[in-house]
Protein backbone atom coordinates (compact mmCIF):
# COMPACT_ATOMS: atom_id res chain seq x y z
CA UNK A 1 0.00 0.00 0.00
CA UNK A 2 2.58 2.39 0.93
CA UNK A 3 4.07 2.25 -2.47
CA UNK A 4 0.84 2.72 -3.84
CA UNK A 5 1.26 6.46 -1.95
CA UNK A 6 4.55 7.22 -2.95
CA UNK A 7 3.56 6.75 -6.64
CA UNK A 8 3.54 10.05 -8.57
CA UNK A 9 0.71 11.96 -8.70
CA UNK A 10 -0.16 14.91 -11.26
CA UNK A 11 -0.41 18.01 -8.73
CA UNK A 12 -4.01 18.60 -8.12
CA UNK A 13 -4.45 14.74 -6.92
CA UNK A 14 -1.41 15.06 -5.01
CA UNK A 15 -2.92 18.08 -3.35
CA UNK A 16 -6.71 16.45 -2.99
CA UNK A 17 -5.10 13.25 -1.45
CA UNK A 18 -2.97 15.82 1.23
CA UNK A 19 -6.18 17.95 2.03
CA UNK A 20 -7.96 14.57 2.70
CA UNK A 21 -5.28 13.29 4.76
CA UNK A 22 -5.41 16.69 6.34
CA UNK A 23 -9.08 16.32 7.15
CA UNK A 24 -8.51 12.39 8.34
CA UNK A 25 -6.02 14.54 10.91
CA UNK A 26 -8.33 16.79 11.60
CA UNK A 27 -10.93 14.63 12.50
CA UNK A 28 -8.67 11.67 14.48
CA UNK A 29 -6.22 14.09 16.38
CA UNK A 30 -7.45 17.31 16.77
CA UNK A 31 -6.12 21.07 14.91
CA UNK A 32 -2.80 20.77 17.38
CA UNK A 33 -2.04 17.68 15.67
CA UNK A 34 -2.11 18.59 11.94
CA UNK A 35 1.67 19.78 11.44
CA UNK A 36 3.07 19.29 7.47
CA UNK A 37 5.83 17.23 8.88
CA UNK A 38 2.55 14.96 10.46
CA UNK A 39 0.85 15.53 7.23
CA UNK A 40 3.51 13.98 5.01
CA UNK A 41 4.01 11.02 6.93
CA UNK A 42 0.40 10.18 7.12
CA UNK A 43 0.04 10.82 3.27
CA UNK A 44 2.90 9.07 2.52
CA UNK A 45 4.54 11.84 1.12
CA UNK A 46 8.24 13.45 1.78
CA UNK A 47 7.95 16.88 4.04
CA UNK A 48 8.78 19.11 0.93
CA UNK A 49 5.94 17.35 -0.90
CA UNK A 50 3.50 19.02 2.12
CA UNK A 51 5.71 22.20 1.81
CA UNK A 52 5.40 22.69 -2.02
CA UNK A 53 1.94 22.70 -1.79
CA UNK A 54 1.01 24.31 1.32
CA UNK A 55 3.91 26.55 1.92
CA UNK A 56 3.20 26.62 5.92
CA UNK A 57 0.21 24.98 8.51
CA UNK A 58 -1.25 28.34 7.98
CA UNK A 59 -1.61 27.69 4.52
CA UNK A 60 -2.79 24.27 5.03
CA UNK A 61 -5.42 25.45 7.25
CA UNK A 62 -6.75 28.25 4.80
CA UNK A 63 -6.65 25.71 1.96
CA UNK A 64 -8.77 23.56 3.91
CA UNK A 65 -10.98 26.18 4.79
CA UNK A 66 -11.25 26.87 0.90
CA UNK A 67 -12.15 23.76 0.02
CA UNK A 68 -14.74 23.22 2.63
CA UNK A 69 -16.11 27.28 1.57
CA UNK A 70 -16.44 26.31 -2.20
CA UNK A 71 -18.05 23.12 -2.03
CA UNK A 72 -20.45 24.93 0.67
CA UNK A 73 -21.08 27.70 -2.27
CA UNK A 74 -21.06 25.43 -5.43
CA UNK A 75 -24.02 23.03 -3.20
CA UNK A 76 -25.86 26.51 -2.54
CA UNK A 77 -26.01 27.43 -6.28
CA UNK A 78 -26.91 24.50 -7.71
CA UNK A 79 -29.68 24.65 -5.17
CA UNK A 80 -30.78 27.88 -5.93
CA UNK A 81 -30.66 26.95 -9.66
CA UNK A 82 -33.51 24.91 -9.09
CA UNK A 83 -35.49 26.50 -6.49
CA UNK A 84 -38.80 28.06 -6.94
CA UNK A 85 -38.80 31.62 -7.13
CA UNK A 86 -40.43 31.99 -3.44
CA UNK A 87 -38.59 33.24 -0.13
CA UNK A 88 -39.59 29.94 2.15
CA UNK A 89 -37.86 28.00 -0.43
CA UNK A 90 -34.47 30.03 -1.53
CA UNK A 91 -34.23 30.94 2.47
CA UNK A 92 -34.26 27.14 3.37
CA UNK A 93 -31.89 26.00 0.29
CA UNK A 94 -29.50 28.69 1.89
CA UNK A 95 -30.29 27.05 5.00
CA UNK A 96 -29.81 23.56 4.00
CA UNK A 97 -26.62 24.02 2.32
CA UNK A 98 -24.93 25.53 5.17
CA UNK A 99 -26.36 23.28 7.72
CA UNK A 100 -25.29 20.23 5.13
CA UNK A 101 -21.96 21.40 4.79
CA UNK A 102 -21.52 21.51 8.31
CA UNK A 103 -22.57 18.25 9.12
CA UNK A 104 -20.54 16.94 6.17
CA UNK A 105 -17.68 19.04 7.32
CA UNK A 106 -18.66 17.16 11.29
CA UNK A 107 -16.00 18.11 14.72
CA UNK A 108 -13.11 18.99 12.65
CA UNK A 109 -14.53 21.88 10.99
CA UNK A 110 -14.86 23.20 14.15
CA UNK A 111 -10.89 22.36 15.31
CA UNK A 112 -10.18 24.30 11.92
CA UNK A 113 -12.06 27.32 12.58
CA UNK A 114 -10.69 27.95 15.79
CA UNK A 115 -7.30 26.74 14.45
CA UNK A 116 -7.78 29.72 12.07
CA UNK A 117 -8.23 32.44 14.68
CA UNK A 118 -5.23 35.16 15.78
CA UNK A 119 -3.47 34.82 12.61
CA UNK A 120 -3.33 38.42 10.58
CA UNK A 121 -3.47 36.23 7.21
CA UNK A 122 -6.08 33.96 7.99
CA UNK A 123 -8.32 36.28 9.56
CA UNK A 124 -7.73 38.27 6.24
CA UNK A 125 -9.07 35.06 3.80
CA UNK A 126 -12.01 33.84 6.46
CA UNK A 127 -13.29 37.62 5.86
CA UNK A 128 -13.13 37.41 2.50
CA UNK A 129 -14.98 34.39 2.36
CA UNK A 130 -17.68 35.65 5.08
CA UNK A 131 -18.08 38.85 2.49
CA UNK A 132 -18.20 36.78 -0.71
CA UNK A 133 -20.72 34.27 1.21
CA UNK A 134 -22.53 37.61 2.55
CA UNK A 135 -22.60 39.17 -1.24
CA UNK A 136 -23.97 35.77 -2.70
CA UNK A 137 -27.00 35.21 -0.27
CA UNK A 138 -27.64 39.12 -0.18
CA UNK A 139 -27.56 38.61 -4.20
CA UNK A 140 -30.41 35.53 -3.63
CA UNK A 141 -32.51 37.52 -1.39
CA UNK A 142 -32.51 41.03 -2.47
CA UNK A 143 -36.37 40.29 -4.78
CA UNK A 144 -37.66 39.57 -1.02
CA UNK A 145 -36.47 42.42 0.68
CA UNK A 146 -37.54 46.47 0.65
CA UNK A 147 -33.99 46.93 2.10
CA UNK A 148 -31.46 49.42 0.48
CA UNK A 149 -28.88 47.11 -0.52
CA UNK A 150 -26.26 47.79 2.19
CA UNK A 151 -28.59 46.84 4.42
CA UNK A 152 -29.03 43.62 3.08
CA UNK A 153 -25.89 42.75 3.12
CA UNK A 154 -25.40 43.75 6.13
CA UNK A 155 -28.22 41.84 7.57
CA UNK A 156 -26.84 38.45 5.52
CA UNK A 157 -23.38 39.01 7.37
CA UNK A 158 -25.39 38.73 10.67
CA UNK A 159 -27.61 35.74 9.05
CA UNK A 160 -24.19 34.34 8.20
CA UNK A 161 -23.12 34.68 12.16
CA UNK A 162 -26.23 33.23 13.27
CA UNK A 163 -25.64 30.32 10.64
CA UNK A 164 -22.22 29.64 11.76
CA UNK A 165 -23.13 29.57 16.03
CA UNK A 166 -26.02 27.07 14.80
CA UNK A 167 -23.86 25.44 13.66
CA UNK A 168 -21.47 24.66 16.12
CA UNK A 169 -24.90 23.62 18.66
CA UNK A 170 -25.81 20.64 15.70
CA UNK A 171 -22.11 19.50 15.95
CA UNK A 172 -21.69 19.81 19.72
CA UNK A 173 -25.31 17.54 19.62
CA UNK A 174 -27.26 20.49 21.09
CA UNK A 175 -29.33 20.29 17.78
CA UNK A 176 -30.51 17.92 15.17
CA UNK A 177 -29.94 18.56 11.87
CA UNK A 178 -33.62 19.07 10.83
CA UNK A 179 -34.76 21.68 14.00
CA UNK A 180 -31.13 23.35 12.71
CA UNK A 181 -32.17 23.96 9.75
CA UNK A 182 -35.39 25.30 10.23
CA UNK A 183 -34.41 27.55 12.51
CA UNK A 184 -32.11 28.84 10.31
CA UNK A 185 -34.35 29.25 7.64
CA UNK A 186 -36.90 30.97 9.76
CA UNK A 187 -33.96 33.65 10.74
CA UNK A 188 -33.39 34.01 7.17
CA UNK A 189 -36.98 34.43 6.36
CA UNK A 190 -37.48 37.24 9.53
CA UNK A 191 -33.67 38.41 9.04
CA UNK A 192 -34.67 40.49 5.30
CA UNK A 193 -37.60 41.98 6.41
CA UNK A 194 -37.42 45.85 6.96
């Protein structure tokens, strides 16, 4: 098996089968744990394997928080692709898709996130992707709402808050994924009104 691992992969597998070993890491030993050195071992990989693609842990942790942050969006459009043009149903696909990608996501999203804190850098990307994720839902919502649009967005940055502590009560077992969700979608629903 292990030379199975060692075999060369083109670069974006190599990376993929690194961010999944990061997220095994993650999940098994905790954010303290998930080192490149670590990371290369358990992939398999030499340590400037881990370091060509991630640079630094840092960088390994925003990547990670990429990856979870576009599948989270690219689930969210799709959905709103196909929902009907009503605010009950785009608030609980925007809902859904967070609460889904949380529960996908499971404990180590939450050793990530607060893995991520304190760092000048990573603050910098996870407010990017809050405004982008902000933007997009304001974007969804904005036929619903008599709200100027700064407003709005303003309002989907709290909605986006509110979605994240939720959150964290389904994965701490506080919650069940259904109640979760329809909360959420009730705060989204309330959240736009003026």
């Amino acid at each position: 098996m292990a030379k199975l691992e060692m075999r060369k992969l083109p670069r974006p597998e190599r990376r993929a089968q690194l961010l999944d070993t990061a997220r095994d890491i993650l999940r098994e030993c905790g954010a303290d744990a998930l080192t490149l050195g670590h990371l290369a071992e358990r992939a398999g990989v030499s340590k400037p394997i881990a370091y060509e693609h991630f640079g630094t842990r840092e960088g390994l942790l925003i990547a990670l928080s990429e990856e979870i942050e576009a599948r989270h969006i690219g689930k969210l459009k799709a959905g709103l692709e196909k929902a009907a043009p009503t605010l009950p149903e785009i608030a609980g696909i925007i809902s859904a898709a967070y609460i889904g990608c949380a529960v996908e996501s499971g404990p180590e999203w939450l050793a990530m996130s607060g893995a991520l804190r304190g760092n000048a850098q990573m603050d910098a990307v996870q407010q990017a992707l809050a405004d982008d994720y902000a933007v997009l839902i304001a974007a969804a919502l904005a036929r619903f709402s008599s709200l100027p649009a700064e407003d709005l967005r303003l309002r989907c940055a709290a909605l986006a808050g509110a979605a994240e502590v939720i959150a964290r009560e389904l994965i701490r077992g506080r919650v069940d994924e259904t109640t979760a969700t329809a909360h959420l979608a009730a705060l989204i629903v309330h959240g736009i009104t003026a």
